[in-house]
Each structure stands twice: as structure tokens, then as C-alpha cells.
Protein backbone atom coordinates (compact mmCIF):
# COMPACT_ATOMS: atom_id res chain seq x y z
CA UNK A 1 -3.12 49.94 28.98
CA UNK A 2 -6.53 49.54 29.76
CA UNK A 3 -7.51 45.95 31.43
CA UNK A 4 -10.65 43.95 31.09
CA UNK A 5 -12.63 41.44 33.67
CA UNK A 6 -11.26 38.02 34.81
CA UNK A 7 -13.01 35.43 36.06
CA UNK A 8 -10.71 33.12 38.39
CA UNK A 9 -9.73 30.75 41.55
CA UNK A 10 -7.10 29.10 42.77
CA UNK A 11 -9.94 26.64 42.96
CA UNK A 12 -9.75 25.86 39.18
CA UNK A 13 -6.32 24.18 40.17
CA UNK A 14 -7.37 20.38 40.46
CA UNK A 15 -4.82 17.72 40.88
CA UNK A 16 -4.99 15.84 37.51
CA UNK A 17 -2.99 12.92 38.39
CA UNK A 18 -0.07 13.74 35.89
CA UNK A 19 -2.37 14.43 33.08
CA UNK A 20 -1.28 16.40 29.53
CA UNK A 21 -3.03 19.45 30.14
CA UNK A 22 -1.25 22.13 31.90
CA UNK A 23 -4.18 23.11 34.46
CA UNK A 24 -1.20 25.24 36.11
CA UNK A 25 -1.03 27.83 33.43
CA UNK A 26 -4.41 29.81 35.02
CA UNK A 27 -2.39 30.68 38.28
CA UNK A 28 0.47 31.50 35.79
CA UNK A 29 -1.68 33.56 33.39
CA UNK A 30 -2.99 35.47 36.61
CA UNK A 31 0.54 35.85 38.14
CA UNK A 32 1.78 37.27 34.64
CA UNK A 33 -0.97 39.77 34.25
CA UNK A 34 -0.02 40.86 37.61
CA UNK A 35 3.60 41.22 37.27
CA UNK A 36 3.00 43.34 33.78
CA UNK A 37 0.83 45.62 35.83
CA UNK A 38 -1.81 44.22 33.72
CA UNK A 39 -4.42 42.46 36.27
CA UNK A 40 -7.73 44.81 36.42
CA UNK A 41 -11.15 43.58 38.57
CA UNK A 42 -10.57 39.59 39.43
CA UNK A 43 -14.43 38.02 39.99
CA UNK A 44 -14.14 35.01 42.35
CA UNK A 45 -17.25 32.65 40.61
CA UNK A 46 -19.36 30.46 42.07
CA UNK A 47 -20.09 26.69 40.23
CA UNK A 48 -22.61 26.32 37.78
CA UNK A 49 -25.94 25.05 39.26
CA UNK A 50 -27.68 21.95 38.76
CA UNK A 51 -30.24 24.18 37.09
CA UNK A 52 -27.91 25.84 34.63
CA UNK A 53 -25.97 22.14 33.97
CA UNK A 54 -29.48 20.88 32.97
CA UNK A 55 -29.88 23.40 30.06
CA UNK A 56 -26.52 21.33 28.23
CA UNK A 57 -26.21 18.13 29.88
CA UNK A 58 -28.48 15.23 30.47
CA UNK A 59 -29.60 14.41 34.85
CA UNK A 60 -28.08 10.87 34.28
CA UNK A 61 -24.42 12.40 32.83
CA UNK A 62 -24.77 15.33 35.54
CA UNK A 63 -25.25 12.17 38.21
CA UNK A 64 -22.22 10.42 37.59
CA UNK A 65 -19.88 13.68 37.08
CA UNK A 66 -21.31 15.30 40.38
CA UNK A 67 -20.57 11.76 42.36
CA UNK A 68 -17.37 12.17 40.44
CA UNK A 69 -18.78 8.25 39.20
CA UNK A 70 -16.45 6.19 36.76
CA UNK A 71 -19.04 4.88 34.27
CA UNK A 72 -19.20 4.91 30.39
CA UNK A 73 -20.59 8.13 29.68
CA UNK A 74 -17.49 9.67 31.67
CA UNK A 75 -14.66 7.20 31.05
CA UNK A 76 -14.57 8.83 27.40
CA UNK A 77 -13.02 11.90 28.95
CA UNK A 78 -8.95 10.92 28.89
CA UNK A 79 -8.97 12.03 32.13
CA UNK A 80 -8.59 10.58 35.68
CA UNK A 81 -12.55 11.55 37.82
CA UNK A 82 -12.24 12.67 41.45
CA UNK A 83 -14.51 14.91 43.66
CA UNK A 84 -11.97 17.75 43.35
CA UNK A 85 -11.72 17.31 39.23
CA UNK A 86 -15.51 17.58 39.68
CA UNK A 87 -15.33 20.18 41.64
CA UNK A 88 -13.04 22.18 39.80
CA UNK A 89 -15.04 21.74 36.30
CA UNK A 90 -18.19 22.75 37.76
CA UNK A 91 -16.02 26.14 39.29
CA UNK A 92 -14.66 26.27 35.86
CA UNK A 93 -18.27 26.21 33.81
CA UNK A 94 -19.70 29.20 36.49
CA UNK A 95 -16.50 30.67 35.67
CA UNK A 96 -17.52 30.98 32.28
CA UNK A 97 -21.24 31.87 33.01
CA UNK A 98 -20.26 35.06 35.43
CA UNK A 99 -18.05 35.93 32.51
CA UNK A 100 -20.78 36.34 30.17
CA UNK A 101 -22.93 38.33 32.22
CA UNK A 102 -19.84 40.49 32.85
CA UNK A 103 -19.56 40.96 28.84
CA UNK A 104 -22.40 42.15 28.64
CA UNK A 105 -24.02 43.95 31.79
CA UNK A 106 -20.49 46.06 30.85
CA UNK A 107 -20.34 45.99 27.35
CA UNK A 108 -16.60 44.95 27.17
CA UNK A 109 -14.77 41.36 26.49
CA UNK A 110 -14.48 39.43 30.01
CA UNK A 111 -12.52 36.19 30.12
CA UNK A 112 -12.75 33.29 31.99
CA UNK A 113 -9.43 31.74 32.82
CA UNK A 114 -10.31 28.56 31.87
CA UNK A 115 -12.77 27.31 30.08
CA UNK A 116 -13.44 26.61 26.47
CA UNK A 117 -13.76 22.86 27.42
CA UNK A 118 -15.67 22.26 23.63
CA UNK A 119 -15.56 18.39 23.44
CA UNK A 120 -18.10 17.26 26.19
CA UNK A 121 -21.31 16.29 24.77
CA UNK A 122 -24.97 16.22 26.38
CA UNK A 123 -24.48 13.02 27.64
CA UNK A 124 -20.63 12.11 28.00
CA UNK A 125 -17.33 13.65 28.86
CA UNK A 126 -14.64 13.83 26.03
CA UNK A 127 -11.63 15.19 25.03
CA UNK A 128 -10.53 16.50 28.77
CA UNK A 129 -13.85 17.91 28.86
CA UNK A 130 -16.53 16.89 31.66
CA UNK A 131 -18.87 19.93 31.30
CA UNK A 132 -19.12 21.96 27.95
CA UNK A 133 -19.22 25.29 29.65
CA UNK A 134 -18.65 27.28 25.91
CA UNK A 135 -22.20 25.74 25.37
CA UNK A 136 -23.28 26.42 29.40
CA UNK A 137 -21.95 30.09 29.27
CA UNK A 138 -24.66 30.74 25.59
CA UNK A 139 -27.52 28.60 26.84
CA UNK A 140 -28.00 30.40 30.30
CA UNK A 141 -27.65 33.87 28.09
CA UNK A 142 -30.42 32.52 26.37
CA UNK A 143 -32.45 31.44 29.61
CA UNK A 144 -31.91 34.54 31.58
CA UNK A 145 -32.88 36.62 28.30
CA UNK A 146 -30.23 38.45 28.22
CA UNK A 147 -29.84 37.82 24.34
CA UNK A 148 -31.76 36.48 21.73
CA UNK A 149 -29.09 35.46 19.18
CA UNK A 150 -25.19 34.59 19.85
CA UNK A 151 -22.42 32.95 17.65
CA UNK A 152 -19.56 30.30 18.88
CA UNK A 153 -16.47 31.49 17.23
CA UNK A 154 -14.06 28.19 18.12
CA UNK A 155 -10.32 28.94 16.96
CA UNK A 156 -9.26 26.15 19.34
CA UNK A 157 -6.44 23.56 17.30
CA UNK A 158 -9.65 20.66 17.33
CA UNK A 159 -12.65 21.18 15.94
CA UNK A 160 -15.06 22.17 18.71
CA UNK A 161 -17.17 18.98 18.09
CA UNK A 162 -19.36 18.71 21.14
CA UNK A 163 -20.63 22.42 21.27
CA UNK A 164 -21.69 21.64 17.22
CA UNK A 165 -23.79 18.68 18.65
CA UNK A 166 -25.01 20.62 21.61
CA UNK A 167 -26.37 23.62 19.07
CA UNK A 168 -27.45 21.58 15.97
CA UNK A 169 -30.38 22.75 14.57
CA UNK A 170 -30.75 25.99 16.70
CA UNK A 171 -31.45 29.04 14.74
CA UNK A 172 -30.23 31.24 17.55
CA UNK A 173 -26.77 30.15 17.67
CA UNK A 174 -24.51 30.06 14.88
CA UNK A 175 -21.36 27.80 15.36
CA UNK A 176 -17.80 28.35 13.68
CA UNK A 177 -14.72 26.10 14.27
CA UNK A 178 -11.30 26.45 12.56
CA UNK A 179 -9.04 24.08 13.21
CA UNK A 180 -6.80 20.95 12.22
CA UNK A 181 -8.87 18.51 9.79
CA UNK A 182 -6.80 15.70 10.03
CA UNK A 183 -6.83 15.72 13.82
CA UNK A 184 -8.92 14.40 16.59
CA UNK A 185 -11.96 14.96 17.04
CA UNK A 186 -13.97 12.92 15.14
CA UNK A 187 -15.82 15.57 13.38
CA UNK A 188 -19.34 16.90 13.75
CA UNK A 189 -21.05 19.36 11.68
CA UNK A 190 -20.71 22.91 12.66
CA UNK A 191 -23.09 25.68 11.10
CA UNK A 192 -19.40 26.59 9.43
CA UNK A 193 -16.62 24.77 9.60
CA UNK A 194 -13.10 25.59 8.15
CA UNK A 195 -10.70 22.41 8.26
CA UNK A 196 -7.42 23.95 7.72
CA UNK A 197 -3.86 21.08 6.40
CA UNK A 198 -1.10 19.85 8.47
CA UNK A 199 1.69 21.93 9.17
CA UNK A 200 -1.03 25.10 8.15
CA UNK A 201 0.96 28.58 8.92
CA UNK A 202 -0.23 31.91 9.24
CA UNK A 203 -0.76 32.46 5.52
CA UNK A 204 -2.99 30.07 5.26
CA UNK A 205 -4.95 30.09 8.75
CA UNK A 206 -5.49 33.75 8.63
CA UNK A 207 -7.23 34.52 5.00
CA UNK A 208 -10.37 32.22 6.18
CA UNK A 209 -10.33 33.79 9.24
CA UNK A 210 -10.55 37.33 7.83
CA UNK A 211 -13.31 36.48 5.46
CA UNK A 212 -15.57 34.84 7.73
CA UNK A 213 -15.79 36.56 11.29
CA UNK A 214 -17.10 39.49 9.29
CA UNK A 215 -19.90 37.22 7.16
CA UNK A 216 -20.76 35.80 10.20
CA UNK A 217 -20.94 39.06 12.91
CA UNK A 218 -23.22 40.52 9.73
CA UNK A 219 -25.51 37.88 8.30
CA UNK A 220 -26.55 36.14 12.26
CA UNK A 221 -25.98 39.56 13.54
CA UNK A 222 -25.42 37.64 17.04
CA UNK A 223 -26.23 40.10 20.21
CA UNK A 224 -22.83 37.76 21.84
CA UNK A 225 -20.29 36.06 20.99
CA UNK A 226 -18.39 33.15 23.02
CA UNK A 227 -14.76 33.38 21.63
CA UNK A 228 -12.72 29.83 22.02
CA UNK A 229 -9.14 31.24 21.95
CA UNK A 230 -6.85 28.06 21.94
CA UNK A 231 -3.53 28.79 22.27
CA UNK A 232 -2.97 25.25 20.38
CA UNK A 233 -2.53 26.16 16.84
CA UNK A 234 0.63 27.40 17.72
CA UNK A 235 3.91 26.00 16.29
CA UNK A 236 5.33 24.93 19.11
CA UNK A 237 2.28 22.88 20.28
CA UNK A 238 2.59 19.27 21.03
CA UNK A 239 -0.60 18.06 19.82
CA UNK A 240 -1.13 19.60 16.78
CA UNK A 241 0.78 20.99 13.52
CA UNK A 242 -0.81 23.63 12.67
CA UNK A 243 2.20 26.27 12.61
CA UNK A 244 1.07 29.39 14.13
CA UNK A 245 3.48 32.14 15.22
CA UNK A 246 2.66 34.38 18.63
CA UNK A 247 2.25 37.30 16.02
CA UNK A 248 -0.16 35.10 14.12
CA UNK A 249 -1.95 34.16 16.88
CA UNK A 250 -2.43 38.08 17.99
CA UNK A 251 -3.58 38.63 14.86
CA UNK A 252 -6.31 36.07 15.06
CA UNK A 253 -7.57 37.78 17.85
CA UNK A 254 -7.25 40.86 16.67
CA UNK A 255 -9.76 39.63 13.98
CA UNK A 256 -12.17 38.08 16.37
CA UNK A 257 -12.39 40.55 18.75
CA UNK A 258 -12.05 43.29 16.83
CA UNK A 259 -14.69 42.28 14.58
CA UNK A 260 -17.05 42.17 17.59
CA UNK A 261 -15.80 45.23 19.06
CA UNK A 262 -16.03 47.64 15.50
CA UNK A 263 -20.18 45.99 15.79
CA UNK A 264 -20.70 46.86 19.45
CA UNK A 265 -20.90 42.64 20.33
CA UNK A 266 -19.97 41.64 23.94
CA UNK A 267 -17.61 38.52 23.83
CA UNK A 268 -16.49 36.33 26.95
CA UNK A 269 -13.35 34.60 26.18
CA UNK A 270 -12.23 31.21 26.71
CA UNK A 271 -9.06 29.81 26.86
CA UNK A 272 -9.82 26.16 25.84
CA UNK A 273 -6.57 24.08 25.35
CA UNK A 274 -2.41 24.78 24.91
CA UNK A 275 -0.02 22.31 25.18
CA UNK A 276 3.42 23.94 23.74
CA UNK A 277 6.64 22.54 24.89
CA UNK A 278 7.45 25.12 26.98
CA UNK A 279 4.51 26.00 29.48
CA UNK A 280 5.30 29.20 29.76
CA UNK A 281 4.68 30.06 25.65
CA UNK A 282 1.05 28.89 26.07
CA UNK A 283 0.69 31.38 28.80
CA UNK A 284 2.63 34.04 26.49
CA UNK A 285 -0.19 33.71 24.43
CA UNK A 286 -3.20 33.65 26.20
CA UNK A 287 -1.96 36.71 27.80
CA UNK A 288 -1.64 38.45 24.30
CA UNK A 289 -5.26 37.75 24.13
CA UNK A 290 -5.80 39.24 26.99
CA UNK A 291 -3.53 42.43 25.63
CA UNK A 292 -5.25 42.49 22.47
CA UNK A 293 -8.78 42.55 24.05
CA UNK A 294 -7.67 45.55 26.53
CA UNK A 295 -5.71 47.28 23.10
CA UNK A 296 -8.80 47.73 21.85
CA UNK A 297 -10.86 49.37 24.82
């Protein structure tokens, strides 16, 4: 099989205090891709800048994450604040920006493990999200002109609510979110946004899905696409019921990225949020999407 780019650290390993999201499963997802022979180039990144922070986030946000500061805009995050959660974020978001510039100085997906942290507005954490690098990863495309259009295709289990915010009004950047309607977040208006039932399977998660990556690769005709490929709409998720199976969650990728791939688009892939039961079924599938990227090499 043919392997793509990762973007990783044992640095993206923060202590979070007990906390709901499984922060171990990116040293698992690494360790599996290297036991299936799997594991290709490994990029060590560096943390997003001050700079780069500045083209999502407001100075007086960026103040109190980067003094790792417990104050209203960041107490909406869920999520304990220390210098090495701050730390790790900011690794995470420069994770996400040197996988971009991978996809597309080499023309092939590159993924970030991590990332995909879609809640966190311009001026306040939420959701488990402190920095929105999905938005950080586009905007510094943008900057470095590197691309003049690019799409958010958000197949996370919760709508990606901050990233809609972040790009609203912004002809360059179309956003799309599919995901549980009757589910936090509160909602925020998305250039497209599918809100799928409760207890949604494949049969009904996958016709949308077909019929609008294509509309949407055609009619922006985006030059990149950041791909938010939750593994949370999966059945055996704990915060969601949207009833995905792991072949149903392959084939959503399949769509995504093979839509991109058929029109020549580089995508960086993010792994946003997975909570199953069992720790090691959100890692099944965010390997798969790692397999279904390289399948199509």
C-alpha cells in the first residue's frame, strides 16, 4: 500500500486532567500505522505563530490562551487550561498548518494527527477547542498565496460551528458540515449545512453526502480542501447517535477524498473528535482514513 504524510509529536499528548476526549489515541493511531507496516514520512511541526494565530483569533483571546489565563473567553472551552494544554494546542494548530503545505507542495492528502478542533471561535474557546486550527490551516493558505479558493468539508458528529463563524461572508471559502441536528453545538450558519436525525445510519448519512461533495468540488471549484474526518458519527460513539458503521464511515471518505482526488484537489485531513466506548474503535477508524487516502494514491 502506498502511505501518505503525517504530521505528529508526542508533544500533542497533554495531560487533560481526566477529561472525555481521548488525547491518547494520536500515539495509538501512530503506533497502529506502524505495526501494519503502514507509517510513511512522519513531519515533527513546529506551533503556530503569533502571526499565523492572529489571522483567526483575536490578540486579547490569543493573551489569555498563551498565559494559559482562566478568564471568560476561555472558561467556555469544557476543558481544564494549563501551560502544557496551551502548549500542546498551539503544537496541534502548526500541526495542521505544515500539513497543508505538505498537501499541496506534493499534491497528495497529508494528515495532521490531531486537529479538526472546529468549535473555537475568534474570540473564545469552545467545545474542547482553544485554537480553531481547521480555520488556521485555510487562512495561512490564503496568506502565503498558496491558493486562492478552498472549501471546509466538516463530517465531524457536531456541526463545525466556530469555523462557519470564522468564514461567514468570505467568498473564498465555502463551508460544509454534516452532522447531528439535534446535538450540541448551538448552530451557526454554514455556506451548506446538512442536519442529519437521531439514531441516522448509513442509508441516510451517505445519499447527502454523495450528492453534495461533487456540487460543491464543481460549482466553488476550491484549489484545497480541509477535510474534518470525525470518527464520531460512529455507532458506538458516546456522544452522539448518529449510527455509522466502520464500512460506512470508509465510505464517507471514500467520497470526500475521492472526490478531491478524481479533480486533482490537495486535502489535509483532520481528525477532529471520537469518543466510542472502546478507544481502540476510534483509532480503527481514523486509521481507515488514513487507508482510504493511501488506496487511492
Amino acid at each position: 500500500m502506498s502511505t501518505i504524510p503525517i504530521v505528529y509529536s508526542p508533544q500533542y499528548l497533554a495531560d487533560l486532567q481526566g477529561h472525555v476526549f481521548p488525547i491518547e489515541k494520536y500515539r495509538l493511531i501512530v503506533e497502529r500505522l506502524e505495526a501494519e507496516g503502514l507509517l510513511g514520512e512522519v513531519v515533527e511541526p513546529s506551533p503556530a505563530t503569533r502571526e499565523e494565530l492572529e489571522l483567526v483569533h483575536t490578540s486579547e483571546y490569543l493573551d489569555d490562551v498563551l498565559a494559559a489565563r482562566w478568564t471568560h473567553r476561555t472558561a467556555s472551552s469544557e476543558m481544564a487550561l494549563t501551560e502544557g494544554i496551551a502548549r500542546a494546542f498551539l503544537l496541534g494548530a502548526g500541526g495542521s498548518i505544515a500539513a497543508a503545505r505538505l498537501a499541496l507542495e506534493g499534491g497528495d492528502p497529508a494528515m495532521n494527527v490531531g486537529g479538526g478542533l472546529h468549535h473555537a471561535f475568534p474570540d473564545r474557546a469552545e467545545g474542547f477547542c482553544y485554537i480553531n486550527d481547521v480555520a488556521l490551516a485555510v487562512r495561512v493558505m490564503l496568506h502565503e498565496g498558496r491558493v486562492e479558493r478552498a472549501a471546509v468539508i466538516d463530517c465531524d458528529l457536531h456541526q463545525g460551528n466556530g469555523t462557519a463563524v470564522i468564514f461567514a461572508g468570505d467568498a473564498d471559502v465555502f463551508t460544509f458540515s454534516i452532522h447531528e441536528e439535534h446535538l450540541y453545538p448551538v448552530k451557526q450558519r454554514s455556506d451548506l449545512d446538512v442536519g442529519l436525525p437521531s439514531f441516522a445510519g448509513d442509508d441516510v448519512y451517505l445519499p447527502p453526502l454523495r450528492k453534495h461533495v461533487p456540487q460543491i468540488l464543481e460549482k466553488h471549484r476550491p484549489e484545497f480542501v480541509a477535510y474534518v474526518a470525525g470518527a464520531d458519527p460512529y455507532v458506538g460513539d458516546q456522544l452522539g447517535t448518529l449510527q455509522l458503521t466502520l464500512e460506512g464511515l470508509a465510505e464517507r471518505d471514500r467520497i470526500v477524498l475521492g472526490g478531491c482526488r478524481e479533480r486533482g484537489i490537495p486535502v489535509v485531513i483532520l481528525l477532529a473528535g471520537g469518543y466510542a466506548a472502546r478507544t481502540e474503535d476510534t483509532v480503527t477508524i481514523h486509521v481507515n482514513t488514513y487507508k482510504v487516502a493511501a488506496d487511492l494514491l
